[in-house]
Protein backbone atom coordinates (compact mmCIF):
# COMPACT_ATOMS: atom_id res chain seq x y z
CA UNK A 1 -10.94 -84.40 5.46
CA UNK A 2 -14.42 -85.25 5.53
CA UNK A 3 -15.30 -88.78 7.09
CA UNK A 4 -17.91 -91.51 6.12
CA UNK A 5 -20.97 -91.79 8.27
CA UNK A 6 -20.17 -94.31 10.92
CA UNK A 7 -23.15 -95.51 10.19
CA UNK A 8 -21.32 -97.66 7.36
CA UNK A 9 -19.87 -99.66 9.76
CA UNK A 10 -23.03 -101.62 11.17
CA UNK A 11 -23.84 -104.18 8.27
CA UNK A 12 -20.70 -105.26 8.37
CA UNK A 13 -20.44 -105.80 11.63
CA UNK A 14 -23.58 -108.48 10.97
CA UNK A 15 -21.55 -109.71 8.05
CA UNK A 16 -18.20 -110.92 10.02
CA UNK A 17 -20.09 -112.79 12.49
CA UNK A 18 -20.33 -115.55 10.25
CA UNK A 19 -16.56 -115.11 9.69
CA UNK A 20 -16.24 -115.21 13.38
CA UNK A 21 -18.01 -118.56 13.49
CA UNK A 22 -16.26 -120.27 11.09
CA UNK A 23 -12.84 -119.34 13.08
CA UNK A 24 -14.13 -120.64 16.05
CA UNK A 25 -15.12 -124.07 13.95
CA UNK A 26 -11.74 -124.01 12.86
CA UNK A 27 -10.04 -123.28 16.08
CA UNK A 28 -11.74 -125.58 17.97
CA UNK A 29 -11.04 -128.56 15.45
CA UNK A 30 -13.70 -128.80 13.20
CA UNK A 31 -12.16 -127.68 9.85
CA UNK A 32 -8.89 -129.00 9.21
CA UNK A 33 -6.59 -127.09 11.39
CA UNK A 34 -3.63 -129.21 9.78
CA UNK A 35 -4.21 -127.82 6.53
CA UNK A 36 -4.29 -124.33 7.26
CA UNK A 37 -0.23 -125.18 8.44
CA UNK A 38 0.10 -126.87 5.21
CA UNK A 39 -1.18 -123.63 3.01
CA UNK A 40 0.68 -121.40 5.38
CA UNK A 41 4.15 -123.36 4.61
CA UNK A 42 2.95 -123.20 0.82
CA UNK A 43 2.34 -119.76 0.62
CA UNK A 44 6.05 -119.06 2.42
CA UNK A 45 7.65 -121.02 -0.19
CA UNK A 46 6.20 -119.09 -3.38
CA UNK A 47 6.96 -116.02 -1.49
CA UNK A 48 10.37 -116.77 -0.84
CA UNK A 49 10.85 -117.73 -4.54
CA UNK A 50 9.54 -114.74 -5.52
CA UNK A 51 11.68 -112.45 -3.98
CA UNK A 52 14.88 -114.55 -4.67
CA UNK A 53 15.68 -116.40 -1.53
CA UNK A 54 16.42 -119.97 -1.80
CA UNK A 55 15.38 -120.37 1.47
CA UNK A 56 13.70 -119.14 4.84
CA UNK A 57 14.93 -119.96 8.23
CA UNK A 58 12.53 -119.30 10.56
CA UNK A 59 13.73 -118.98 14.61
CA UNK A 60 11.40 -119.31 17.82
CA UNK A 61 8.91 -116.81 18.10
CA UNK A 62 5.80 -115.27 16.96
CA UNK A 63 7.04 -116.45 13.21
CA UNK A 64 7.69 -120.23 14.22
CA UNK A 65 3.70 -119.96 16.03
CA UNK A 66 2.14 -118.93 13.00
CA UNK A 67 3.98 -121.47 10.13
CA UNK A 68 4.39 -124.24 12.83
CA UNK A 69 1.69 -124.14 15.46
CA UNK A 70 3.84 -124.44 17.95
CA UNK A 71 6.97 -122.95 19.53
CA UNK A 72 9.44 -122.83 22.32
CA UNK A 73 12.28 -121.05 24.03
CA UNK A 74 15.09 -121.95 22.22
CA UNK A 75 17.78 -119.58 24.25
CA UNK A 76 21.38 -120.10 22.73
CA UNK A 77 20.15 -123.67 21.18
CA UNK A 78 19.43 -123.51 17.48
CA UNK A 79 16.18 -124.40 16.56
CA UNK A 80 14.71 -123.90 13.11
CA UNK A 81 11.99 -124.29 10.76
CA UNK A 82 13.78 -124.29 7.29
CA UNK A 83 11.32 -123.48 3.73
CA UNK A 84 13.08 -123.97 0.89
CA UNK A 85 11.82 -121.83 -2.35
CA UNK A 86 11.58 -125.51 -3.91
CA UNK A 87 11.15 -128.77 -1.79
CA UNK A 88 10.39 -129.92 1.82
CA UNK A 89 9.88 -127.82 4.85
CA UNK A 90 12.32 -129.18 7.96
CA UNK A 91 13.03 -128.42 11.55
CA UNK A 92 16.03 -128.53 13.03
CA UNK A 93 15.80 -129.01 16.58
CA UNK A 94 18.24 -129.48 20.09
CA UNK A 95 17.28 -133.60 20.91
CA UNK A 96 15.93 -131.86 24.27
CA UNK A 97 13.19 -130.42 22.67
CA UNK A 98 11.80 -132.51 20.96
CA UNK A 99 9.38 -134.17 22.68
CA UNK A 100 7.28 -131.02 23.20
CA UNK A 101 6.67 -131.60 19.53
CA UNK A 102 5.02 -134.20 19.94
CA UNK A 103 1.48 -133.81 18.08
CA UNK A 104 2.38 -130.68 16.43
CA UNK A 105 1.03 -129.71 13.34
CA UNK A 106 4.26 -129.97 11.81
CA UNK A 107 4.44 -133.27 13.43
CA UNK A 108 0.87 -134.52 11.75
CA UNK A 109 1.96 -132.82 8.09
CA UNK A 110 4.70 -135.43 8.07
CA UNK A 111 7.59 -132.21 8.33
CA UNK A 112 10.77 -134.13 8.89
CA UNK A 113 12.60 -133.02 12.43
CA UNK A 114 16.08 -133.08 12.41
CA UNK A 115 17.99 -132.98 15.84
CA UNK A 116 21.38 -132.24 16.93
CA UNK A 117 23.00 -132.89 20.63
CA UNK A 118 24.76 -130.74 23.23
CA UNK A 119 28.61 -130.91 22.40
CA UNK A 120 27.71 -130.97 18.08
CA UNK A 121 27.67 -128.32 15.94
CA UNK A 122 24.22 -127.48 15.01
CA UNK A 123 24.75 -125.21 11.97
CA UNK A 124 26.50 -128.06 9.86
CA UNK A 125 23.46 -130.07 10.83
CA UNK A 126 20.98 -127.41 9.35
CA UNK A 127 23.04 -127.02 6.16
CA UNK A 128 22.87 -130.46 5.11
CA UNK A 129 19.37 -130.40 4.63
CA UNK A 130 19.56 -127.64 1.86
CA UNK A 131 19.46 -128.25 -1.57
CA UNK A 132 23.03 -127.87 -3.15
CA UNK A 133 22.71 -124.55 -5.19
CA UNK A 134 21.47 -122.44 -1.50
CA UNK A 135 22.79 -118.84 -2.08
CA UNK A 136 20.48 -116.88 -0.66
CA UNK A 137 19.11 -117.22 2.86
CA UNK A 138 16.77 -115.14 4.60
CA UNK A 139 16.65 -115.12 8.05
CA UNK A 140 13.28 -113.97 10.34
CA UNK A 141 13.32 -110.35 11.82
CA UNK A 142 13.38 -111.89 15.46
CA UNK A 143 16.86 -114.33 14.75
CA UNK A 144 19.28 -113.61 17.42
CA UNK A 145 22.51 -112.70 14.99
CA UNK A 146 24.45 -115.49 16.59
CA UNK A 147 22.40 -118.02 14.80
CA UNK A 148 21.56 -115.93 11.63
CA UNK A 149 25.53 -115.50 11.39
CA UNK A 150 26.19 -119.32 12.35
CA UNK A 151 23.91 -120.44 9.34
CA UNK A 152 25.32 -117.99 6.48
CA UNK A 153 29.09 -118.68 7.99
CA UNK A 154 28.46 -122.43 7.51
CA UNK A 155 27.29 -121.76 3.63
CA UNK A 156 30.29 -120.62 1.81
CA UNK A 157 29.88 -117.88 -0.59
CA UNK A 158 26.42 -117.15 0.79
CA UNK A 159 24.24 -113.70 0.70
CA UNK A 160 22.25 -113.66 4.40
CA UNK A 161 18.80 -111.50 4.17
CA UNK A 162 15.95 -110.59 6.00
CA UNK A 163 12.55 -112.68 5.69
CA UNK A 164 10.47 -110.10 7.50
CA UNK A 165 8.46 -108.86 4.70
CA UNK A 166 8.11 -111.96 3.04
CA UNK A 167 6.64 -113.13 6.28
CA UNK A 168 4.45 -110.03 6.82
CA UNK A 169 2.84 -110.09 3.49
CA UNK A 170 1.23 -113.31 4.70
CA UNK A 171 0.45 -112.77 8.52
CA UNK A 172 -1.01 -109.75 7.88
CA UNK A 173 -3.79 -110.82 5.57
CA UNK A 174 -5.96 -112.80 8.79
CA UNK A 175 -7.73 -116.09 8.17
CA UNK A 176 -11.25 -116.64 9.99
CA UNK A 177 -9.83 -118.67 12.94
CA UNK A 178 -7.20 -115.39 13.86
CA UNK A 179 -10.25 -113.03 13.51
CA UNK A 180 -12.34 -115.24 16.11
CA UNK A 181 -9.24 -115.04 18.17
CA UNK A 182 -8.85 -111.16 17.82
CA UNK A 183 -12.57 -111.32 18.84
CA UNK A 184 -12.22 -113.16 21.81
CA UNK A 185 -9.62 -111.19 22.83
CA UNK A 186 -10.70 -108.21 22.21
CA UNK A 187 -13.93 -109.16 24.06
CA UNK A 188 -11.81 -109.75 27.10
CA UNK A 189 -9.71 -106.45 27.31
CA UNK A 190 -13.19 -105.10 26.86
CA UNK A 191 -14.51 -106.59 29.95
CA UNK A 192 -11.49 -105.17 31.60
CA UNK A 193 -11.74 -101.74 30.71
CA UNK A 194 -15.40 -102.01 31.78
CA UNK A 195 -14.19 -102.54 35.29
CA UNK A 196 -11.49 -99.69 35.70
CA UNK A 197 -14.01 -98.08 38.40
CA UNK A 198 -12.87 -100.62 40.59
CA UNK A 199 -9.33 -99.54 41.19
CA UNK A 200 -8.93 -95.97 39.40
CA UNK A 201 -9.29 -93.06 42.40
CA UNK A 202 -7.04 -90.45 43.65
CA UNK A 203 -4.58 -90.88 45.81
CA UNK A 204 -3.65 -94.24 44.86
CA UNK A 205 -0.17 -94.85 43.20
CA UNK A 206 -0.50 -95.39 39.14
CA UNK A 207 1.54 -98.68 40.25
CA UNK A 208 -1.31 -99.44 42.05
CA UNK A 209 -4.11 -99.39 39.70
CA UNK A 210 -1.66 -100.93 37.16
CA UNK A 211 -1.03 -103.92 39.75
CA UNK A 212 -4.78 -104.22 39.98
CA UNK A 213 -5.12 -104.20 36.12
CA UNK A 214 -3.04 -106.45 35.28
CA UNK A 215 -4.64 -109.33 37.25
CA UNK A 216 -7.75 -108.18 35.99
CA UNK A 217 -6.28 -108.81 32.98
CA UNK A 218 -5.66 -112.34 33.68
CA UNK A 219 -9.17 -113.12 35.69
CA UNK A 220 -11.03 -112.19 32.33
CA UNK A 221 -9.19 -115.00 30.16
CA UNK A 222 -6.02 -113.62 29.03
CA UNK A 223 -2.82 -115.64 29.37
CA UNK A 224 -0.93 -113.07 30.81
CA UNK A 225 -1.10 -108.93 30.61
CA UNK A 226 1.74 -108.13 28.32
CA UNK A 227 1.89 -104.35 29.06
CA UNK A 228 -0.29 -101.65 31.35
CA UNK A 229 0.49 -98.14 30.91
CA UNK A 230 -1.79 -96.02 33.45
CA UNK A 231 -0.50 -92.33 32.87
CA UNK A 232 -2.20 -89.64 35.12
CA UNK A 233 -1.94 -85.99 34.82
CA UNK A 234 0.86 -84.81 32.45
CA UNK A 235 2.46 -88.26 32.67
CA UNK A 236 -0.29 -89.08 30.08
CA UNK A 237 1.76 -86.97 27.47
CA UNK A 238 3.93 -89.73 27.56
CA UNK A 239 2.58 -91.86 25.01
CA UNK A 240 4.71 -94.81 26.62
CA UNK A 241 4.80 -93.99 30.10
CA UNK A 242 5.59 -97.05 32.44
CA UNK A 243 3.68 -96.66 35.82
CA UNK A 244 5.12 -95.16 38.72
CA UNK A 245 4.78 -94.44 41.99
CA UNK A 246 3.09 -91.17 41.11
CA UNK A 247 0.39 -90.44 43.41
CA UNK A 248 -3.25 -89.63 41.11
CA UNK A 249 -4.91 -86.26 41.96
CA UNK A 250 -8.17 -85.79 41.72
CA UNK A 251 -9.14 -84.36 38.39
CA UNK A 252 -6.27 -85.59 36.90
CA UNK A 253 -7.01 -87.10 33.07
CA UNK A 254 -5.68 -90.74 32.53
CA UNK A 255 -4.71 -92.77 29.95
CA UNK A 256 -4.56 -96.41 30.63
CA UNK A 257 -3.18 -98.52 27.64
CA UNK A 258 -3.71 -102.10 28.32
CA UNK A 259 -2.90 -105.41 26.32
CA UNK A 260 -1.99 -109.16 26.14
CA UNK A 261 -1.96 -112.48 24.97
CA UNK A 262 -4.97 -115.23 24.68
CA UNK A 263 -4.72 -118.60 25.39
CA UNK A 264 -4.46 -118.83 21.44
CA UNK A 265 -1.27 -116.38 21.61
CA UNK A 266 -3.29 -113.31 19.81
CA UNK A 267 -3.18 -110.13 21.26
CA UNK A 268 -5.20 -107.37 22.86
CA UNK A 269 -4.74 -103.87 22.49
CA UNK A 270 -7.16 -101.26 23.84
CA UNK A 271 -6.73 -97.65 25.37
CA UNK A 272 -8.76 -95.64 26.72
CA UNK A 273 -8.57 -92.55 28.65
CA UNK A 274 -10.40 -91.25 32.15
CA UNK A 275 -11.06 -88.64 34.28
CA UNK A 276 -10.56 -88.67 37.99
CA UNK A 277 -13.05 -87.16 39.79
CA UNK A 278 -11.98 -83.70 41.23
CA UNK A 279 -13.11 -80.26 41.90
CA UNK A 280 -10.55 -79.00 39.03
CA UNK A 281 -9.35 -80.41 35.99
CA UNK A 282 -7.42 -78.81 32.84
CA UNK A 283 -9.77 -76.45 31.48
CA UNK A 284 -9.02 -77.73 27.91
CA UNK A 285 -9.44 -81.20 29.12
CA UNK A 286 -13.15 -82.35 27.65
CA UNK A 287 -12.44 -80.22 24.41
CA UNK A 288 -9.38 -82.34 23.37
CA UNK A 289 -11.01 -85.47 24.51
CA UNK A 290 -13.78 -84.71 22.33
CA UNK A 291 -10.81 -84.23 19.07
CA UNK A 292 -9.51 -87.22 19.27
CA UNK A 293 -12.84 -89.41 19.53
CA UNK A 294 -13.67 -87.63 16.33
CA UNK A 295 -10.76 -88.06 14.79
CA UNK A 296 -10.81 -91.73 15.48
CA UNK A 297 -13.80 -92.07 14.81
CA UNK A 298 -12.64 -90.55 11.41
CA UNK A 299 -9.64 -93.40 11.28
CA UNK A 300 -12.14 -96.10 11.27
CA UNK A 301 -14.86 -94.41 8.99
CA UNK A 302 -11.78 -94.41 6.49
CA UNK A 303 -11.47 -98.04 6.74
CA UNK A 304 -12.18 -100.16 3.60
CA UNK A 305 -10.57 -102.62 0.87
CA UNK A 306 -8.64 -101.17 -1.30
CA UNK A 307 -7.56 -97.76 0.26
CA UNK A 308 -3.80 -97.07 1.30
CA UNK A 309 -2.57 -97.53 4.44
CA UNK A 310 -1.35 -93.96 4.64
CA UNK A 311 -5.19 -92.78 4.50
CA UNK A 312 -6.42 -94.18 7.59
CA UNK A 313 -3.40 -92.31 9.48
CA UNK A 314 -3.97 -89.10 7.18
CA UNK A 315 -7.75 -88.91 8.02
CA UNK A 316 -7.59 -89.50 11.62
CA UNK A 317 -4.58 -86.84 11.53
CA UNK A 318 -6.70 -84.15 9.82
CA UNK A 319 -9.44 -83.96 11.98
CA UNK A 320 -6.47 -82.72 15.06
CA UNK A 321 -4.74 -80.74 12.69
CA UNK A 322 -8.21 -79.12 12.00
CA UNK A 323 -8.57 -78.09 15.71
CA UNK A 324 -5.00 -77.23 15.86
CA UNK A 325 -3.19 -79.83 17.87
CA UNK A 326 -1.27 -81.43 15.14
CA UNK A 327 1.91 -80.77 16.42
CA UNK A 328 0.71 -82.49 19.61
CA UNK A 329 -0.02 -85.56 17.58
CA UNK A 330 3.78 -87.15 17.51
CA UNK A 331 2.65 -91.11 16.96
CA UNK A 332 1.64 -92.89 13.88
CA UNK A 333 -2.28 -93.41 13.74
CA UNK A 334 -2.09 -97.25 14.09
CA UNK A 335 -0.23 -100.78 13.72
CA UNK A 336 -1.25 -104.11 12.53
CA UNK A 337 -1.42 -106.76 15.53
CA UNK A 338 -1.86 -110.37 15.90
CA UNK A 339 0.73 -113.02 17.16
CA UNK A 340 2.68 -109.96 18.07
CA UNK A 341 0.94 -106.66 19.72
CA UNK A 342 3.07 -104.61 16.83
CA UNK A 343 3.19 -106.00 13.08
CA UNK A 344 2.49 -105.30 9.95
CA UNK A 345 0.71 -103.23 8.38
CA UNK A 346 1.21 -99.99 9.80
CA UNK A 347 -1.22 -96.89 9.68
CA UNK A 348 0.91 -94.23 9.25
CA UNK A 349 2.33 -91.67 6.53
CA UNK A 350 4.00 -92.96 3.43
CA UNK A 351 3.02 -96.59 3.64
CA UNK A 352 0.85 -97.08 0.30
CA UNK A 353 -0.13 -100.54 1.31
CA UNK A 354 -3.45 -100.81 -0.27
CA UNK A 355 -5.56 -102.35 2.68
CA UNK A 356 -7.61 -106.04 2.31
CA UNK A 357 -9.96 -108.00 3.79
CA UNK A 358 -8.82 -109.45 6.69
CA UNK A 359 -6.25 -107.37 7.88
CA UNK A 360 -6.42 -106.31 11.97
CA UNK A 361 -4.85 -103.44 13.25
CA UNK A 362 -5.33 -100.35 15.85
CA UNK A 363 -6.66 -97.27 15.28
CA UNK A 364 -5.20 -94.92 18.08
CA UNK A 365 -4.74 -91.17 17.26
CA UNK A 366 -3.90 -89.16 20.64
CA UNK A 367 -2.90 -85.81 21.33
CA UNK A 368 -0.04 -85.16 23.77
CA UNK A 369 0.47 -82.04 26.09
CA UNK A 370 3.86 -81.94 27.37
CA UNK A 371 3.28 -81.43 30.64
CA UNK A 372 -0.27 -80.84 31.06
CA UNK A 373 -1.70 -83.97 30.28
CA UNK A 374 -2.37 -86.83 26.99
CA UNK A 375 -4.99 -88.61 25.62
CA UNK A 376 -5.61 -91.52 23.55
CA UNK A 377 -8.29 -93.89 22.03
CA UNK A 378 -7.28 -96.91 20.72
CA UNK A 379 -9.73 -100.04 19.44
CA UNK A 380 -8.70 -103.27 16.79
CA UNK A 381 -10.21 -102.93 13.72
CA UNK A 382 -10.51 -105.68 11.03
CA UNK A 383 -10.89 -104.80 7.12
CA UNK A 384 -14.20 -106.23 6.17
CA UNK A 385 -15.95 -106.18 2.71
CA UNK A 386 -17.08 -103.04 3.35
CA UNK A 387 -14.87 -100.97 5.84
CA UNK A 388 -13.87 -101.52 9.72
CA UNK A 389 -14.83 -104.46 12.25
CA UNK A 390 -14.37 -103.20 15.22
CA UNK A 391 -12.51 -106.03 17.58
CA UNK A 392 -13.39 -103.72 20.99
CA UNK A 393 -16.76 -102.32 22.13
CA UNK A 394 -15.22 -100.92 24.84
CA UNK A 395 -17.43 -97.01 25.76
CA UNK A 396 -15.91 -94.19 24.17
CA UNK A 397 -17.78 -91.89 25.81
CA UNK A 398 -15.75 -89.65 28.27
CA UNK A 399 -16.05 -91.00 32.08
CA UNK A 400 -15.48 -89.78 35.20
CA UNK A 401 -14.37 -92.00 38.20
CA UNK A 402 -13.32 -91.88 41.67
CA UNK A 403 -15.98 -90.11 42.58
């Protein structure tokens, strides 16, 4: 498949600065923060209605952050925000917690909190604020099944269904204020993989770089480093290897997959892949490097409003099918990412999501050698007006360290 000139890809870049801007205005409390909650809770409602649930019960998490603005570790207490198809939004909340509500922006819409005591049964509690006629209640993807079970048991005659893709349709479409936090994120994991020279060498441990990384991680303004997968030599063919105690050679290829939450709770996501210094490396090494920083190049040259999902995976996947490694290529090309490092939408075969402005996720073909060695390039990309924003700057170049 033949890709657009990546050339296409610098006005916009001019273009979503001013988007950027206005997120940071609106993060920082300049537009109104409160009614971005207030058109999120609108939105769920309409949604809900128009797939047939009467209501949405939403449970601590990623899901609660993004309709609420706030959430907490609710453990084996229920807590709940509850969106009816037709009338108010509630929470239902243990007494305990709610103080840390306080100032919310649940709390400044005026959303009525509901709480319930140690020793009560919370589930009546919930169901008493439904309207009458509740049949059909749709639960969040992340519910633990004791409560999703607790709230259909306690509605006779009920149908209990999942809320996930009622949810995703809207968190997947990003508003200026989540693209300046992808930005700033992004910027940060950036800055991080700009200083893998410091710690990547051979004959350290891959535990030990990864230790290294992952305070790194935190130093340049994340809140914590959610994952950091350093895979050396054929444990890079592993496209999920955890590091180990493996020793690095030199000349040994690495992939180092690194990610995490900002202070705003969006995510990072960023690979890239090294080489070690060394007098001998695979001799096929640089060649497949060079495939899959075409081919993603070719992901993100695909990247505009309007085109399926499916493409983006389909053109990264033909340029290492082209050089005859597509068997080698056992991952989907890319997933959306935001509150959570994996949502949707997902870049990968069969998904005929037509893309939209505003929608963030990786780009991150790689091409895994069972025991010879993997690589992977992975950026955040945001669908601008007129193709990819790219959320990491990150050199693509191949480089050689440890030397």
């Amino acid at each position: 498949m033949s890709a657009a000139p990546s050339t296409a890809t610098a006005p916009v870049a001019a273009g979503v600065r001013e988007v950027v801007a206005e997120g940071v205005a609106e993060a920082t409390g300049v537009a109104d923060t409160t009614g971005v909650f207030a058109d999120r809770l609108r939105r769920l409602a309409a949604q809900a209605a128009r797939s047939g649930a009467d209501v949405v019960v939403i449970s601590p998490g990623a899901d609660l952050q993004y309709f609420a603005g706030h959430s907490v570790t609710s453990h084996e207490r229920l807590t709940a925000l509850v969106v009816p198809a037709v009338g108010t939004a509630q929470m239902v909340l243990p007494a305990l917690e709610r103080p840390g509500w306080a100032g919310s922006p649940l709390e400044a819409l005026g959303v009525p909190f509901t709480t319930w005591t140690d020793g009560m049964d919370p589930y009546p509690v919930l169901v008493d604020l439904l309207p009458a006629d509740v049949r059909v209640l749709a639960v969040d993807y992340h519910m633990p099944a004791v409560h999703a079970l607790g709230i259909s048991w306690a509605v006779p005659g009920s149908e209990l269904t999942l809320a996930g893709e009622i949810i995703g349709e809207l968190r997947m479409r990003k508003g200026p204020s989540e693209i300046a936090a992808l930005a700033e994120v992004g910027a940060a994991i950036d800055r991080v993989q700009a200083r893998i020279g410091e710690w990547l060498r051979h004959g350290r441990t891959e535990a030990e770089v990864a230790a290294d990384i992952a305070a790194a991680i935190v130093q340049e303004g994340h809140a914590r480093a959610e994952f950091v997968i350093v895979g050396s030599g054929s444990n890079g063919a592993s496209p999920h290897h955890e590091a180990s105690s493996k020793v690095i050679a030199a000349g040994d290829p690495v992939v180092i997959d690194i990610g995490g939450p900002h202070a705003s709770g969006y995510y990072s996501d960023c690979t890239r892949t090294y080489l070690v210094a060394g007098p001998e490396t695979d001799p096929d090494f640089e060649k497949v490097y060079e495939v899959v920083r075409l081919a993603q190049q070719a992901g993100i040259d695909a990247v505009r409003p309007g085109v399926p999902a499916e493409s983006i995976d389909r053109a990264a996947r033909a340029v290492i099918e082209e050089a005859g490694y597509g068997p080698f290529f056992i991952t989907r090309t890319g997933h959306g990412i935001g509150l959570e490092v994996h949502e949707h939408p997902y870049m990968v075969s069969g998904n005929d999501l037509p893309l939209e402005e505003g929608m963030a996720f990786s780009i991150e073909p790689g091409i895994y050698l069972p025991g010879r060695f993997g690589v992977r390039i992975e950026d955040i990309v945001v669908v601008g007006p007129e193709g990819a924003v790219l959320m990491n700057r990150a050199a693509k170049t191949l480089t050689t360290l440890g030397g």
